[in-house]
Protein backbone atom coordinates (compact mmCIF):
# COMPACT_ATOMS: atom_id res chain seq x y z
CA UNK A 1 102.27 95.86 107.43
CA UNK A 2 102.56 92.18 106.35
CA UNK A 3 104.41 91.67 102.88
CA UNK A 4 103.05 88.21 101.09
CA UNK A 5 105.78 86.58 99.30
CA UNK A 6 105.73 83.65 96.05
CA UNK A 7 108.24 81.27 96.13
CA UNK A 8 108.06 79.44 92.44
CA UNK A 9 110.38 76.38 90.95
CA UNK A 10 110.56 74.76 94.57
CA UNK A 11 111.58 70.74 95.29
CA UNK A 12 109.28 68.52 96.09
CA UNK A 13 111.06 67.34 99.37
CA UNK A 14 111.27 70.92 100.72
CA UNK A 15 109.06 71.19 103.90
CA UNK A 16 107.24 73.92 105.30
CA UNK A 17 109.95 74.28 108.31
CA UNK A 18 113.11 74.53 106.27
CA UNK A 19 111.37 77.33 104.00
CA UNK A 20 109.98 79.16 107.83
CA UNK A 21 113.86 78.45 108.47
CA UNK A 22 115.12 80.18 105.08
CA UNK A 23 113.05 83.07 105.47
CA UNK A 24 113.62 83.78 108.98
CA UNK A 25 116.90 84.96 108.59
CA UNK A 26 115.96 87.97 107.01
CA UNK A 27 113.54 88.76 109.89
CA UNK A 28 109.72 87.76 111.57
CA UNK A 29 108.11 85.18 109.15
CA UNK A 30 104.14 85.12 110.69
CA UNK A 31 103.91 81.79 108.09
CA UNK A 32 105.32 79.43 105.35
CA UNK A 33 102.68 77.52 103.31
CA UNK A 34 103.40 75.31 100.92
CA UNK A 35 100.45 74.57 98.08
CA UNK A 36 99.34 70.39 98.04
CA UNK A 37 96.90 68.91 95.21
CA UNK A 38 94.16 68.96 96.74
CA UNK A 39 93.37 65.33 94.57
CA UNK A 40 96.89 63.55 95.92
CA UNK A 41 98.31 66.05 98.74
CA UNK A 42 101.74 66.40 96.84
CA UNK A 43 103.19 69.46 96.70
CA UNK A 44 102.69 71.85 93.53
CA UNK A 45 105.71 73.17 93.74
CA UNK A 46 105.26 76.92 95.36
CA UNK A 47 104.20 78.60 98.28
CA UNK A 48 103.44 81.37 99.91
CA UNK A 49 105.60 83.27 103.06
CA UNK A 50 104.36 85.89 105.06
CA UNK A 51 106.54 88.03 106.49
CA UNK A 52 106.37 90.64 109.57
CA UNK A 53 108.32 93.64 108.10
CA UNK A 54 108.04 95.05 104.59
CA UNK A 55 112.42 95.75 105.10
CA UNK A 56 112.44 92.38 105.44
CA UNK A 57 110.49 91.03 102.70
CA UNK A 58 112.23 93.05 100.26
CA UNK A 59 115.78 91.24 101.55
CA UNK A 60 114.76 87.72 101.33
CA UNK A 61 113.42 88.48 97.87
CA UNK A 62 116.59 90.02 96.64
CA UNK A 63 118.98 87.59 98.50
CA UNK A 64 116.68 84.20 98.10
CA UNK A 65 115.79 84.59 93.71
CA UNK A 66 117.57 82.46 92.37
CA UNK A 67 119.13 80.84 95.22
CA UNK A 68 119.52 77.40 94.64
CA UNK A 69 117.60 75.24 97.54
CA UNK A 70 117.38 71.12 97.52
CA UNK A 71 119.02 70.76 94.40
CA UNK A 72 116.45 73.46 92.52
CA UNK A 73 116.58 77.74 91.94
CA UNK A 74 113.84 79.26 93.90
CA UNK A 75 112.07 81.98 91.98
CA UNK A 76 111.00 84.99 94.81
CA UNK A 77 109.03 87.67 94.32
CA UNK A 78 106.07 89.86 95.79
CA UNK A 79 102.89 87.78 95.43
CA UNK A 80 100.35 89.77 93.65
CA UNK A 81 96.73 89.51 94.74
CA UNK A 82 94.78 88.41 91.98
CA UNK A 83 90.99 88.26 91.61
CA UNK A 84 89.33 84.78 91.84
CA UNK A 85 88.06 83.26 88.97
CA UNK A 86 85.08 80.62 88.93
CA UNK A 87 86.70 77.30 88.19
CA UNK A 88 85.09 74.99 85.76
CA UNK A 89 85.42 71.03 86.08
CA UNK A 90 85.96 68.79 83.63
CA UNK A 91 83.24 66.37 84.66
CA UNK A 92 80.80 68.65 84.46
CA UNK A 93 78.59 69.75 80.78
C-alpha cells in the first residue's frame, strides 16, 4: 500500500528531482510534487511524496525530519487526508 508523505519548511530553489532523489534512498518513490501558487507558479513551500512501501515511508520520515536541505530543516511526516472545504474568494460578496 502507498504511504503519502508532507514535506513542510522546504526552500524555494528545491526541485521536484532532488526531493524524488532524497526520498529514493529509502526505497520506490511512485512521485514528488511540489505545491506552486496557482496566481504566480512559485513554490509554497511543501509537497507531497508518495512512496511504494509503507517500511519505507516510515524511514525517510524518521531519517529526513529535521534534516537540513538547501540551507532550510525539512519538517516530514505522514500526510493526513483531510476533508475539502469550499473556498471562499475575496472578490466575491
Amino acid at each position: 500500500m502507498a504511504k503519502k508523505i508532507y514535506v513542510g519548511n522546504m526552500s524555494y530553489q528545491t526541485s521536484e528531482e532532488s526531493l524524488y532523489s532524497l526520498f529514493a534512498q529509502f526505497g520506490d518513490v511512485l512521485s514528488a510534487h511540489i505545491i506552486v501558487d496557482r496566481d504566480t507558479n512559485r513554490p509554497k513551500g511543501f509537497a507531497f511524496v508518495e512512496m511504494d512501501q509503507d517500511d519505507a515511508a516510515v524511514a525517510a520520515i524518521s531519517q529526513l525530519d529535521g534534516q537540513e536541505v538547501d540551507g532550510r530543516n525539512l519538517k516530514v511526516n505522514e500526510a493526513i487526508a483531510r476533508p475539502r472545504t469550499e473556498r471562499r474568494d475575496s472578490y466575491r460578496y
